[in-house]
N, C-alpha and C. Protein backbone atom coordinates (compact mmCIF):
# COMPACT_ATOMS: atom_id res chain seq x y z
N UNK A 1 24.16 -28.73 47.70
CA UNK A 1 23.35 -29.91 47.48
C UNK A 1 22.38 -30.09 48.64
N UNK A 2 21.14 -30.56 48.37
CA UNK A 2 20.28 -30.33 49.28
C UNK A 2 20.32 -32.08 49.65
N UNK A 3 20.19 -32.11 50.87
CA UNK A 3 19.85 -33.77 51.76
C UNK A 3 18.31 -34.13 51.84
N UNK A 4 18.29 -34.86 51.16
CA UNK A 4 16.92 -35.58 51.33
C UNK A 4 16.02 -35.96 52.59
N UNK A 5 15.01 -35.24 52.49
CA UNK A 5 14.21 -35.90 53.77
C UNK A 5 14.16 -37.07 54.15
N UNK A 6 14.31 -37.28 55.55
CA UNK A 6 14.92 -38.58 56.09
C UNK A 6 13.36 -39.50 56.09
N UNK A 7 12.74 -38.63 55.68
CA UNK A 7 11.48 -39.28 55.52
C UNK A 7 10.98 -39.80 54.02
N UNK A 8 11.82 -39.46 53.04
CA UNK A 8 11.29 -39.86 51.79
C UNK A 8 11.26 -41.15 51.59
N UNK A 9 11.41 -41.90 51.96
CA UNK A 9 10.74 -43.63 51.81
C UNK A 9 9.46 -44.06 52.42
N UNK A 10 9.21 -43.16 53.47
CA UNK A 10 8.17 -43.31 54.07
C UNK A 10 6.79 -42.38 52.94
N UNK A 11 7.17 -41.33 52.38
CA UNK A 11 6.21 -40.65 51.76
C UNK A 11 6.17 -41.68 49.96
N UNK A 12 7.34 -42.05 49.86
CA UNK A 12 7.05 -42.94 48.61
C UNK A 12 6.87 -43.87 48.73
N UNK A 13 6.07 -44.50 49.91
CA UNK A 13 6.40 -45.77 50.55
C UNK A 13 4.17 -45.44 50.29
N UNK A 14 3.84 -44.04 51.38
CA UNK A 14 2.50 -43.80 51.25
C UNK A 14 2.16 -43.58 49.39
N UNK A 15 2.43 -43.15 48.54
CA UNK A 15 2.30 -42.76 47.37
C UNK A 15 1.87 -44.23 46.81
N UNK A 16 2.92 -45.10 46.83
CA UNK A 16 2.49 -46.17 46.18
C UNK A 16 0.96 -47.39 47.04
N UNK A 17 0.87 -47.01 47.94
CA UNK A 17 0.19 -48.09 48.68
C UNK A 17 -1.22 -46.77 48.58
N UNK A 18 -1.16 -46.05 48.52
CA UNK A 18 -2.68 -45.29 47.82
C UNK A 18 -2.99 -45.00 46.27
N UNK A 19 -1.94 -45.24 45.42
CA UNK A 19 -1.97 -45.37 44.06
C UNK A 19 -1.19 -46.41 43.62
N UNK A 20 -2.05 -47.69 43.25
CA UNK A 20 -1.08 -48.17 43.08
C UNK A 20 -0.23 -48.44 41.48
N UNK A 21 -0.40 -47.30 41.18
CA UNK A 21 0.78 -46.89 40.48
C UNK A 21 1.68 -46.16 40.81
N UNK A 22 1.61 -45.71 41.98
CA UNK A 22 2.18 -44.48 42.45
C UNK A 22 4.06 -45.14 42.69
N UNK A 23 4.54 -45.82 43.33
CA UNK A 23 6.01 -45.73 43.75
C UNK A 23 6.53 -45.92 42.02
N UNK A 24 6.24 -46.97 41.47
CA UNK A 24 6.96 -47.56 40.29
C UNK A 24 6.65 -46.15 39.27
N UNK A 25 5.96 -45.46 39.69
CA UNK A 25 6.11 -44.51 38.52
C UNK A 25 6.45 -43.31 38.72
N UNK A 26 6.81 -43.03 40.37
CA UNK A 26 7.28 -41.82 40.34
C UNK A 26 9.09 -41.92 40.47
N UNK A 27 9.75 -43.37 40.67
CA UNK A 27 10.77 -43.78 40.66
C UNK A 27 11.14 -43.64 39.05
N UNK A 28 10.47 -44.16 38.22
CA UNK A 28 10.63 -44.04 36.74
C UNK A 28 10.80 -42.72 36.58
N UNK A 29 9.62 -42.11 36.43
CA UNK A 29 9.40 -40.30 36.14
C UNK A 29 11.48 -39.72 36.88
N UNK A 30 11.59 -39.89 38.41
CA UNK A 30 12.47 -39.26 38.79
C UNK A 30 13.83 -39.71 38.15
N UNK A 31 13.95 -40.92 37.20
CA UNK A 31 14.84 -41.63 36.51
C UNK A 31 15.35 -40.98 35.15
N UNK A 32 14.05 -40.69 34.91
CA UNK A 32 13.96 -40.81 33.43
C UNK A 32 14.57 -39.62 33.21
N UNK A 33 14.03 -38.01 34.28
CA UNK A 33 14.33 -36.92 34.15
C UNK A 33 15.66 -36.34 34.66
N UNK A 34 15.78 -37.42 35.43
CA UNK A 34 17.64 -37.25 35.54
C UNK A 34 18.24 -37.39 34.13
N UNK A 35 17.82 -38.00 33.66
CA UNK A 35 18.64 -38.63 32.15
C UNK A 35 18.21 -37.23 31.13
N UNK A 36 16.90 -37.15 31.00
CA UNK A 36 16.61 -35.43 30.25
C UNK A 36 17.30 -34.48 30.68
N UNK A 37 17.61 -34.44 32.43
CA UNK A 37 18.10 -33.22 32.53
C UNK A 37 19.72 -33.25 32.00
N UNK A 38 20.45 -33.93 32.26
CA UNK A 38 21.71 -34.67 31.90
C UNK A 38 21.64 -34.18 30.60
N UNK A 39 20.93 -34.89 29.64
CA UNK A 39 20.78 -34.26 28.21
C UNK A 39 20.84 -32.67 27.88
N UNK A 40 20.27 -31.86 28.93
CA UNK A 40 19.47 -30.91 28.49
C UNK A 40 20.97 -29.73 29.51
N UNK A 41 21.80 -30.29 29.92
CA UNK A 41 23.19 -29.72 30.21
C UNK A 41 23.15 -29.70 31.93
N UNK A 42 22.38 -29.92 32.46
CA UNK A 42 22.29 -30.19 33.88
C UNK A 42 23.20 -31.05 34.25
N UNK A 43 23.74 -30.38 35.40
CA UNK A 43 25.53 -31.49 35.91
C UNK A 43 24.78 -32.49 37.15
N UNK A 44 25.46 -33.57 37.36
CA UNK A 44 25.13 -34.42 38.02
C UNK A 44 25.68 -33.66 39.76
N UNK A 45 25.06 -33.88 40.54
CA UNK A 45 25.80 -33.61 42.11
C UNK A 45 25.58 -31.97 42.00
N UNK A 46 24.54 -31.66 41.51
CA UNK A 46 24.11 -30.15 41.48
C UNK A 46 23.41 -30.30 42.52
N UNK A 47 23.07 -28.97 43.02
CA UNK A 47 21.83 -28.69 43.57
C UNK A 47 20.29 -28.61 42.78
N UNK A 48 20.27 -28.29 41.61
CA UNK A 48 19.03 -28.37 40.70
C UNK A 48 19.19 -30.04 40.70
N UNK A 49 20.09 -30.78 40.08
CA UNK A 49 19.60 -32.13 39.93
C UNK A 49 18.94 -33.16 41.12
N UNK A 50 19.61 -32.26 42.48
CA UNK A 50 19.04 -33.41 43.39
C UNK A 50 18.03 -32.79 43.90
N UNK A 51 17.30 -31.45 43.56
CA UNK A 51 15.96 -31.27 43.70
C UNK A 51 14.68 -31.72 42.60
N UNK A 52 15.37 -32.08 41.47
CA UNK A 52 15.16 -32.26 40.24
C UNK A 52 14.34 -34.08 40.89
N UNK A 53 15.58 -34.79 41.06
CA UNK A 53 15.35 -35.73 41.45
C UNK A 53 14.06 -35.86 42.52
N UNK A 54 14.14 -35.24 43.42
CA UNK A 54 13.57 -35.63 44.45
C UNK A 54 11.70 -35.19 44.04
N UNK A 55 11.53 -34.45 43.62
CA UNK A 55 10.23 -33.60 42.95
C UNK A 55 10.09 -35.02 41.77
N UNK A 56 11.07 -35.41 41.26
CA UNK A 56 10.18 -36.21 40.62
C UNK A 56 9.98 -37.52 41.20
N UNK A 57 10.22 -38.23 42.00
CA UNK A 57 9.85 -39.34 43.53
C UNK A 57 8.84 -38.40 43.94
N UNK A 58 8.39 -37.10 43.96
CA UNK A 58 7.26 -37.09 45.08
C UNK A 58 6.39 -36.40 44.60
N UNK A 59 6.58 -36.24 42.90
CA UNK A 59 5.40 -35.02 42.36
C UNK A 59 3.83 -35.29 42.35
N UNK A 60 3.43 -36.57 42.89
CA UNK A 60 2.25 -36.88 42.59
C UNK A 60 1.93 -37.11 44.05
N UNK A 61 2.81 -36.69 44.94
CA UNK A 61 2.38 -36.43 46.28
C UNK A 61 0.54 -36.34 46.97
N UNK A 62 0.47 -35.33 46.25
CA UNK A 62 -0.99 -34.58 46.28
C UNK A 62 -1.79 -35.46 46.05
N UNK A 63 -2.16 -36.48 45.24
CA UNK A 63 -3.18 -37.52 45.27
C UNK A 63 -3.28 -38.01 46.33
N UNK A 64 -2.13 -38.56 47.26
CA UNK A 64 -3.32 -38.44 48.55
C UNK A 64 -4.28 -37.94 48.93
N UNK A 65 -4.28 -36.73 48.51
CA UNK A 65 -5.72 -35.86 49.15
C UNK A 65 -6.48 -35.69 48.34
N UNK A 66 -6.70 -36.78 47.52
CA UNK A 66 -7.94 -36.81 46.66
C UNK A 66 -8.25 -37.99 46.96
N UNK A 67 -9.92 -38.03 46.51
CA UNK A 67 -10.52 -39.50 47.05
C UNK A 67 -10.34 -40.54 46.61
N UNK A 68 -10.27 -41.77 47.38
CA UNK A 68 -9.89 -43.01 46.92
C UNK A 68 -10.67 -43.45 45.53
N UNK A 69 -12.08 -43.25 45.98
CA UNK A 69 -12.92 -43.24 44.58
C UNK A 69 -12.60 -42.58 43.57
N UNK A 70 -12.23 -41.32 43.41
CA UNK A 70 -11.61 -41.15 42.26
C UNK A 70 -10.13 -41.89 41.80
N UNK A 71 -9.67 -41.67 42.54
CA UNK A 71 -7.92 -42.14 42.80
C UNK A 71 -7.71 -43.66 41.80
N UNK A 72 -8.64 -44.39 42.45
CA UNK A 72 -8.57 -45.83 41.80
C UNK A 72 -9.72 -45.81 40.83
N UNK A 73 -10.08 -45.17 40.35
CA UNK A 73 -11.20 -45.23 39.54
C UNK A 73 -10.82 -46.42 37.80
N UNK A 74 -11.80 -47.00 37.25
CA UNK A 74 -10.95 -47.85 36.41
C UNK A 74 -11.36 -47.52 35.37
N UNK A 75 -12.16 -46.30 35.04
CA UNK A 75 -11.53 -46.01 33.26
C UNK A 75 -11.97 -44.38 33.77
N UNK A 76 -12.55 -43.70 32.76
CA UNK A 76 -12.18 -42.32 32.37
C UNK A 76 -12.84 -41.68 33.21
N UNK A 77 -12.15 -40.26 33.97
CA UNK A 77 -12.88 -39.54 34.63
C UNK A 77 -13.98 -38.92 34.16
N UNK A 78 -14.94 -38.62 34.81
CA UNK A 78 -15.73 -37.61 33.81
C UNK A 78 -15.31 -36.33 34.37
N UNK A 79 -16.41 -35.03 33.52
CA UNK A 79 -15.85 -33.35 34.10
C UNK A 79 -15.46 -33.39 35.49
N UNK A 80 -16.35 -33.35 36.43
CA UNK A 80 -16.08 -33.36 37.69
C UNK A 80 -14.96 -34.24 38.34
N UNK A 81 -14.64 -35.43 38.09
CA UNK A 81 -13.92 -36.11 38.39
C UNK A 81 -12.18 -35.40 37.86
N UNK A 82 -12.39 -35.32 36.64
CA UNK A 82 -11.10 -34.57 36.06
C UNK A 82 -11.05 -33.44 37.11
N UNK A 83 -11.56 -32.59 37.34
CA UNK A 83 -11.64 -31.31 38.23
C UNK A 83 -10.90 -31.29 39.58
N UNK A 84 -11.48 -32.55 40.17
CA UNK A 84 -10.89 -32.82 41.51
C UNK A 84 -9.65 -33.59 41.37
N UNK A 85 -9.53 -34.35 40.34
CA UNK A 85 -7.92 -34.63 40.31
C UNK A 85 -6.97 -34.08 39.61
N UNK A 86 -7.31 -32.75 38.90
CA UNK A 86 -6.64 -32.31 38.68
C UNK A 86 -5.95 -31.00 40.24
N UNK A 87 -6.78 -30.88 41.23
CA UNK A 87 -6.11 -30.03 42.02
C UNK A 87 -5.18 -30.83 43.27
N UNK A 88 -4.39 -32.05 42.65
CA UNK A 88 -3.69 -33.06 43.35
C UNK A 88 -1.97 -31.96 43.23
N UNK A 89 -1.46 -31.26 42.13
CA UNK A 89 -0.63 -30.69 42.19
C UNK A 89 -0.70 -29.68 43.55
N UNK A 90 -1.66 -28.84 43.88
CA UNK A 90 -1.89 -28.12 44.40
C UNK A 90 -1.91 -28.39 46.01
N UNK A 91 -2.56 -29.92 46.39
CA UNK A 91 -2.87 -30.55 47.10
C UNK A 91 -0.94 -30.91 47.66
N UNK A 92 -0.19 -31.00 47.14
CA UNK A 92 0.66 -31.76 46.69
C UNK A 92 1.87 -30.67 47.87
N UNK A 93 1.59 -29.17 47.40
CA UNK A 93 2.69 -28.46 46.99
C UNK A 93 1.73 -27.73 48.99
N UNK A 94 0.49 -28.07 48.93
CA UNK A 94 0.48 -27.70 50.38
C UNK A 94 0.56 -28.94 51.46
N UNK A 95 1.32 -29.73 51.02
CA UNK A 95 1.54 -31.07 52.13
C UNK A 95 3.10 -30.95 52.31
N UNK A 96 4.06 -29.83 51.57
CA UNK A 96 5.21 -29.99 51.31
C UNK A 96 5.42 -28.48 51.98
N UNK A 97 4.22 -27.93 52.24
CA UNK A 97 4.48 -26.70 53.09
C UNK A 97 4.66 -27.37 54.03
N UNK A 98 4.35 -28.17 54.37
CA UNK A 98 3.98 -28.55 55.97
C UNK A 98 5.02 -28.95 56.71
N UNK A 99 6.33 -29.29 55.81
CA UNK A 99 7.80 -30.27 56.25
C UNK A 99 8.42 -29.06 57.05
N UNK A 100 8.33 -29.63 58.12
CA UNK A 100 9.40 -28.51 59.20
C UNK A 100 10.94 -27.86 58.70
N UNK A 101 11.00 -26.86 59.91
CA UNK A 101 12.44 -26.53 59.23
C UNK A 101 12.81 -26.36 57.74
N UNK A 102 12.07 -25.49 57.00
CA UNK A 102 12.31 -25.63 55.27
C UNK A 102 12.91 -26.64 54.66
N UNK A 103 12.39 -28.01 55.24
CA UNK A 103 12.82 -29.04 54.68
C UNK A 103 12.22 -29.53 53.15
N UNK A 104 11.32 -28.92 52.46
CA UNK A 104 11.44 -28.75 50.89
C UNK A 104 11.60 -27.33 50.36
N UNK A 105 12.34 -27.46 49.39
CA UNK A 105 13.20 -26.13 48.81
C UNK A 105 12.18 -25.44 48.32
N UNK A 106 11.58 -24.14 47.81
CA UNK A 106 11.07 -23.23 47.29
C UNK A 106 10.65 -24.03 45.77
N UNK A 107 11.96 -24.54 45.04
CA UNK A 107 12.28 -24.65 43.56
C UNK A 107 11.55 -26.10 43.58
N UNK A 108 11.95 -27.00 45.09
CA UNK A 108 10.47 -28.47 44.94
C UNK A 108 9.14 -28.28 44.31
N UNK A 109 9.00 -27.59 45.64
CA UNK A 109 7.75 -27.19 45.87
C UNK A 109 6.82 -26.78 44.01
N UNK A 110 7.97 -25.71 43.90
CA UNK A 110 7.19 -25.52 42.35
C UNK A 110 7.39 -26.59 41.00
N UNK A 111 8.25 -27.17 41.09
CA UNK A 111 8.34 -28.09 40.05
C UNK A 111 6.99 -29.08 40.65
N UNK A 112 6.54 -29.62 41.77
CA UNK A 112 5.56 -30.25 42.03
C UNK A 112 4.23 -29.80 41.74
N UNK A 113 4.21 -28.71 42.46
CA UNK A 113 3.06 -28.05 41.64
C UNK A 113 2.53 -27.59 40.56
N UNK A 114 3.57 -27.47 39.54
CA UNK A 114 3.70 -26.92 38.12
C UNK A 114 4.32 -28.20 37.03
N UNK A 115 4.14 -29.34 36.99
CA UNK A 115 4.36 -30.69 36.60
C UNK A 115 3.25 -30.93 35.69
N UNK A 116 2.29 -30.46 35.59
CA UNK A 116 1.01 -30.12 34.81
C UNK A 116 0.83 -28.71 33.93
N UNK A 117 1.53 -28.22 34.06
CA UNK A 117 2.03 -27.32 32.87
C UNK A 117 1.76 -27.34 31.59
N UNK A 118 1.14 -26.92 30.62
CA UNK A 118 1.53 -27.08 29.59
C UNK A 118 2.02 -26.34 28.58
N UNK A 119 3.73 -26.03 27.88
CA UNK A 119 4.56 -25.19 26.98
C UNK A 119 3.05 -24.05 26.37
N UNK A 120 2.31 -24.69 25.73
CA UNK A 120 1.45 -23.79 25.03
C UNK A 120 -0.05 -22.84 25.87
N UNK A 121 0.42 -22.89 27.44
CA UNK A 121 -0.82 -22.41 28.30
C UNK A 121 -1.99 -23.22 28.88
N UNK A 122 -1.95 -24.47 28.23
CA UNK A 122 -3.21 -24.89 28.37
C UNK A 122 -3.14 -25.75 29.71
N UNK A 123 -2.46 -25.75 30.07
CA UNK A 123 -1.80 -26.66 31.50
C UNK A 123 -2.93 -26.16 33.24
N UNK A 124 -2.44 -26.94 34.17
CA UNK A 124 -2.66 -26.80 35.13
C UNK A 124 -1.78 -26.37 36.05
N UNK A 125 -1.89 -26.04 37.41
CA UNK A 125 -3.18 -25.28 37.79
C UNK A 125 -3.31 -23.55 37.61
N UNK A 126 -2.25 -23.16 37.14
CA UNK A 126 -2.00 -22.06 36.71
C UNK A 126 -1.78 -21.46 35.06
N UNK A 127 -1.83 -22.53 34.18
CA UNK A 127 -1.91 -22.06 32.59
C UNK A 127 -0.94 -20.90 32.41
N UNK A 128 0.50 -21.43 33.33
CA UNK A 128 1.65 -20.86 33.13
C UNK A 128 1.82 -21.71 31.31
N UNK A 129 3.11 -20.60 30.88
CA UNK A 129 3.34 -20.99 29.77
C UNK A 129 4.62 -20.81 29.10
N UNK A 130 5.52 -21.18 28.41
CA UNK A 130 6.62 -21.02 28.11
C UNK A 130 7.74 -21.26 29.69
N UNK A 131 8.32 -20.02 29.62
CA UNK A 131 9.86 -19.97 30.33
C UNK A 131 9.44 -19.59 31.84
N UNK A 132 8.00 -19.39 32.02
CA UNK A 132 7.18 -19.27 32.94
C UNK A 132 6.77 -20.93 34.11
N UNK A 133 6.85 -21.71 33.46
CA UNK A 133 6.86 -22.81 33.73
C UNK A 133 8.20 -23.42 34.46
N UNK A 134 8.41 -23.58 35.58
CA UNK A 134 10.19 -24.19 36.27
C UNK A 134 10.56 -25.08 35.13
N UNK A 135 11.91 -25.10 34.86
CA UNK A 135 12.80 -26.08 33.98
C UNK A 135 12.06 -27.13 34.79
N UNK A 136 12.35 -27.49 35.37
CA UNK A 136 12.27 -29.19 36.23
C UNK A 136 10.79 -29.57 36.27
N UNK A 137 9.92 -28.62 36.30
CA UNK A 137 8.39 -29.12 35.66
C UNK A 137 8.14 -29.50 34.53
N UNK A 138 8.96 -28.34 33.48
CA UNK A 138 9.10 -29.29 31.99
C UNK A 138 9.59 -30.22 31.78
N UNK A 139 10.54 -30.50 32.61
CA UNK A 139 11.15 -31.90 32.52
C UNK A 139 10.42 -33.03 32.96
N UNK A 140 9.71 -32.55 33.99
CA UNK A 140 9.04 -33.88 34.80
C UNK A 140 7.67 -34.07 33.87
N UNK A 141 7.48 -32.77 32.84
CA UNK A 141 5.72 -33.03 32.58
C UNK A 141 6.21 -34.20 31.62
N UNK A 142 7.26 -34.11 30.31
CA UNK A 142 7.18 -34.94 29.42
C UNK A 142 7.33 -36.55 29.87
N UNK A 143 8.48 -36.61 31.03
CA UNK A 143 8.87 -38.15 31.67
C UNK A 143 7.67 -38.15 32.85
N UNK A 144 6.70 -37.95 32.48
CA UNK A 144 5.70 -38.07 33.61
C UNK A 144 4.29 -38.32 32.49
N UNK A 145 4.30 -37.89 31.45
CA UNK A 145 3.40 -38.44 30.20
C UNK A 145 3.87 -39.48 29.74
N UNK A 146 5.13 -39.73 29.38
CA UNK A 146 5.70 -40.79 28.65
C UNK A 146 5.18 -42.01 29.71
N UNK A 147 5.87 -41.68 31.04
CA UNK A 147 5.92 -43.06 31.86
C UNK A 147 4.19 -43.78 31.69
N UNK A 148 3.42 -42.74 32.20
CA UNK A 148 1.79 -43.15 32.04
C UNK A 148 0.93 -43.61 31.10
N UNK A 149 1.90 -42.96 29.84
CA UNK A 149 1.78 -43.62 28.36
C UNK A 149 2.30 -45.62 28.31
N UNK A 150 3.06 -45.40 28.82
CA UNK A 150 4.05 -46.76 28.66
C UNK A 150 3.79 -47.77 29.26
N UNK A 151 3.20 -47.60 30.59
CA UNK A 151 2.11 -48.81 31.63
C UNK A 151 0.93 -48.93 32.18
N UNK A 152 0.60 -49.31 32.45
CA UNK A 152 -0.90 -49.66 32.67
C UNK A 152 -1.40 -49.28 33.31
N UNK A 153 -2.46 -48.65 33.68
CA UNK A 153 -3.60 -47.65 33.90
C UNK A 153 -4.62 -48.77 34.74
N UNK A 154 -5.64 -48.34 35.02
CA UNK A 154 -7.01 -49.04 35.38
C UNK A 154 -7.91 -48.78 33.95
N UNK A 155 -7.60 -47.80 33.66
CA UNK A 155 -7.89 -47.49 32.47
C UNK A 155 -7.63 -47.66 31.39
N UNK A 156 -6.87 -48.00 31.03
CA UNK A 156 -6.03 -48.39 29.40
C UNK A 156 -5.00 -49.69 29.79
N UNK A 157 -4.68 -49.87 28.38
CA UNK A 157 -3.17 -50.86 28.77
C UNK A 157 -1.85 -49.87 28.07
N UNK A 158 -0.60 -50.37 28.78
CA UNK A 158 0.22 -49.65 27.88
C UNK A 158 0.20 -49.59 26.69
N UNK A 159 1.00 -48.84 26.31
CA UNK A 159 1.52 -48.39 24.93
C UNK A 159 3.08 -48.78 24.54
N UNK A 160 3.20 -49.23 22.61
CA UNK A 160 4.61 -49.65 23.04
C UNK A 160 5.25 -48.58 23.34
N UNK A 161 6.75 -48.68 23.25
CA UNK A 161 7.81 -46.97 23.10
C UNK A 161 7.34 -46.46 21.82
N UNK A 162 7.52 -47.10 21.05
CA UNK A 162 6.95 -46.09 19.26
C UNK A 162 5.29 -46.03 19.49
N UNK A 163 4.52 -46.42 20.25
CA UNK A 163 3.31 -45.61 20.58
C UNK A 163 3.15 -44.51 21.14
N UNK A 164 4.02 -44.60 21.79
CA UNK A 164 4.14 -43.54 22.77
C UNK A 164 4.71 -42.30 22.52
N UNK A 165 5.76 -42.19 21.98
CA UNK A 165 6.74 -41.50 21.63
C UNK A 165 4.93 -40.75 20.15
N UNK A 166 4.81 -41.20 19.09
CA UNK A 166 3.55 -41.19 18.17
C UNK A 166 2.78 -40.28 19.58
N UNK A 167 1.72 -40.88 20.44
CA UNK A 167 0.88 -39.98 21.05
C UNK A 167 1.17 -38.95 21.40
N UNK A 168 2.62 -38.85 21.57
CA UNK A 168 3.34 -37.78 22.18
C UNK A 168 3.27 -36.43 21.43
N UNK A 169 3.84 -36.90 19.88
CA UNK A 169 4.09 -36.18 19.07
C UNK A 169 2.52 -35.39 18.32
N UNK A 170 1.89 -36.58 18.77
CA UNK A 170 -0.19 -35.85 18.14
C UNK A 170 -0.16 -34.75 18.84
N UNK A 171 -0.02 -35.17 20.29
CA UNK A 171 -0.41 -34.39 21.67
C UNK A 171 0.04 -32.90 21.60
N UNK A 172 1.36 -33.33 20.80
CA UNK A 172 2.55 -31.54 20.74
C UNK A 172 1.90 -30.62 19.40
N UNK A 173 1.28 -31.74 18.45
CA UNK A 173 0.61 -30.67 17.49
C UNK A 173 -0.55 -30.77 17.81
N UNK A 174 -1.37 -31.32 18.01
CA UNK A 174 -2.71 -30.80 18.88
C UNK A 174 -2.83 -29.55 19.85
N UNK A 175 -1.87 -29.18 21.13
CA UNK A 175 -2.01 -28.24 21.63
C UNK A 175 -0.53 -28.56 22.21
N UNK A 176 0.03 -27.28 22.27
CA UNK A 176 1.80 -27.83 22.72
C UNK A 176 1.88 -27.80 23.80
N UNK A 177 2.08 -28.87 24.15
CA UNK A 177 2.33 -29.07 25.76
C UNK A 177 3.48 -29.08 26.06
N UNK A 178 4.84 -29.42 25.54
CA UNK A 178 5.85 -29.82 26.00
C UNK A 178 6.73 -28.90 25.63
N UNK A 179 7.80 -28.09 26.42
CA UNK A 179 8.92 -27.24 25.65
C UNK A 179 9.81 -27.98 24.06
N UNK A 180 9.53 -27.45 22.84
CA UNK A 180 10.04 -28.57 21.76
C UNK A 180 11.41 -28.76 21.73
N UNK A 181 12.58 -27.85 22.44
CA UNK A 181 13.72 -28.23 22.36
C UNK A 181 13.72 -29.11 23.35
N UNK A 182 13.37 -29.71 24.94
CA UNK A 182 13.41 -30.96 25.92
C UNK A 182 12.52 -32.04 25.07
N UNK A 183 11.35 -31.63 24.46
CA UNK A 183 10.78 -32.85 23.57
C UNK A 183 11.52 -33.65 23.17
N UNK A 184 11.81 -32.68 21.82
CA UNK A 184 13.16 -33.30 20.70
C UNK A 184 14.57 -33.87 21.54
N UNK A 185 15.05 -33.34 22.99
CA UNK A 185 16.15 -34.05 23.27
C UNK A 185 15.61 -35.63 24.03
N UNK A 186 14.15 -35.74 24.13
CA UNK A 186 13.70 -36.79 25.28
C UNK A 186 13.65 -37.61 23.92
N UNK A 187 13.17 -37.45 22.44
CA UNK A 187 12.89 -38.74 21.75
C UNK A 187 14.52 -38.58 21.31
N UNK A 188 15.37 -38.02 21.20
CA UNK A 188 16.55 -38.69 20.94
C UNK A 188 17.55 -39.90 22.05
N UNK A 189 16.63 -39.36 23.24
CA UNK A 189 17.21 -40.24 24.43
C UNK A 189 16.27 -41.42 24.29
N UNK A 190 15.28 -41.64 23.87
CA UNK A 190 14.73 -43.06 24.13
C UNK A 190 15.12 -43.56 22.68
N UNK A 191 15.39 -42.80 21.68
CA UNK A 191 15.67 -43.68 20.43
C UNK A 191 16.94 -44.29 20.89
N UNK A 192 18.07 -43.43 21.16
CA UNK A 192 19.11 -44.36 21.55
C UNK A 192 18.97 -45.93 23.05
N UNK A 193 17.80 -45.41 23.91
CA UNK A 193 17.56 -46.73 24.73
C UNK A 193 17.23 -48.08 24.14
C-alpha cells in the first residue's frame, strides 16, 4: 500500500483555490471511482485502490499550468482554447515528476495523464485506446464526466442524474469513449444510489 503524500492537502488545497471547481470535484471523481472500482472487483486496502484513489484527488492537477483566463473562462472554449486545456493532463503528469524520492507511483502518474482517454481512440493526449488505456484512467474518465455533467460549470448548469447518465449514453454511441463493461457497471451503481 502506498502512503500518501504528506503534502496532498496542500496540492488539493491549490487545485481548488485555482479552479474553483477543482477540490469538490476531484474529492467526488476520487469517491465515486472507489465505488466503480469496488464494483469492477478491485479490493479495498490494495495497492491499485489507494493509487486509484489518490490520482483521482489529483488528476486535474495540471490545470494549474494553464492560464487563469482560460481556466475560469465562463462558457465555451473555442479551438485554441480547447488546445491549451486540453494539455493540462500532460501538464499534470510533469508536476508529479517533480515529487522527490518517487513519491508518485509510475501507475499515478499514468492514470493522471491518461484520464482523457477515450475506449474508442478519440481521447487525449495520446488517442490510446481500448486495454491500452490504465484501468484507473477508465475509471476516472467516466466518474470524472459524470461528476462535470452533474454540477455547475461557468458554463452550463448541472444536469439531473437521469440527464446525465442520457448524455452519457449519446456520448458512448456518438464516439465510444468509455470501456462498455465499467459504463454498464457505473449506471448500475448510480441506479441503485
Amino acid at each position: 500500500m502506498i502512503d500518501p503524500p504528506r503534502f496532498l492537502p496542500l496540492l488539493t488545497s491549490i487545485i481548488g483555490t485555482l479552479d474553483p471547481y477543482g477540490i469538490g470535484h476531484s474529492e467526488r471523481v476520487a469517491r465515486l471511482a472507489m465505488m466503480l472500482a469496488r464494483r469492477s472487483g478491485i479490493r479495498d486496502n490494495t495497492t491499485d485502490m489507494d493509487e486509484l484513489e489518490l490520482a483521482g484527488l489529483i488528476h486535474d492537477i495540471g490545470k494549474i499550468g494553464i492560464p487563469e483566463s482560460i481556466r475560469r473562462m465562463p462558457g465555451e472554449y473555442t479551438f485554441a482554447e480547447r488546445i491549451i486545456m486540453k494539455q493540462h493532463p500532460i501538464i499534470g503528469v510533469e508536476f508529479l515528476e517533480k515529487v522527490p524520492n518517487g513519491g508518485m507511483s509510475d501507475n499515478v502518474k499514468k492514470i493522471v495523464k491518461h484520464h482523457h482517454e477515450n475506449w474508442g481512440g478519440t481521447g487525449y493526449p495520446d488517442r490510446l485506446r481500448e486495454n491500452a488505456i490504465p484501468l484507473g484512467a477508465r475509471i476516472i474518465r467516466i466518474c470524472d464526466f459524470y461528476d462535470a455533467l452533474t454540477h455547475e460549470r461557468g458554463y452550463k448548469p448541472p444536469q439531473t442524474k437521469t440527464e446525465a447518465i442520457q448524455t452519457m449514453v449519446d456520448e458512448q454511441i456518438r464516439q465510444v469513449w468509455a470501456e462498455p463493461n465499467l459504463l454498464r457497471l457505473f449506471m448500475e451503481m448510480m441506479a441503485e444510489r
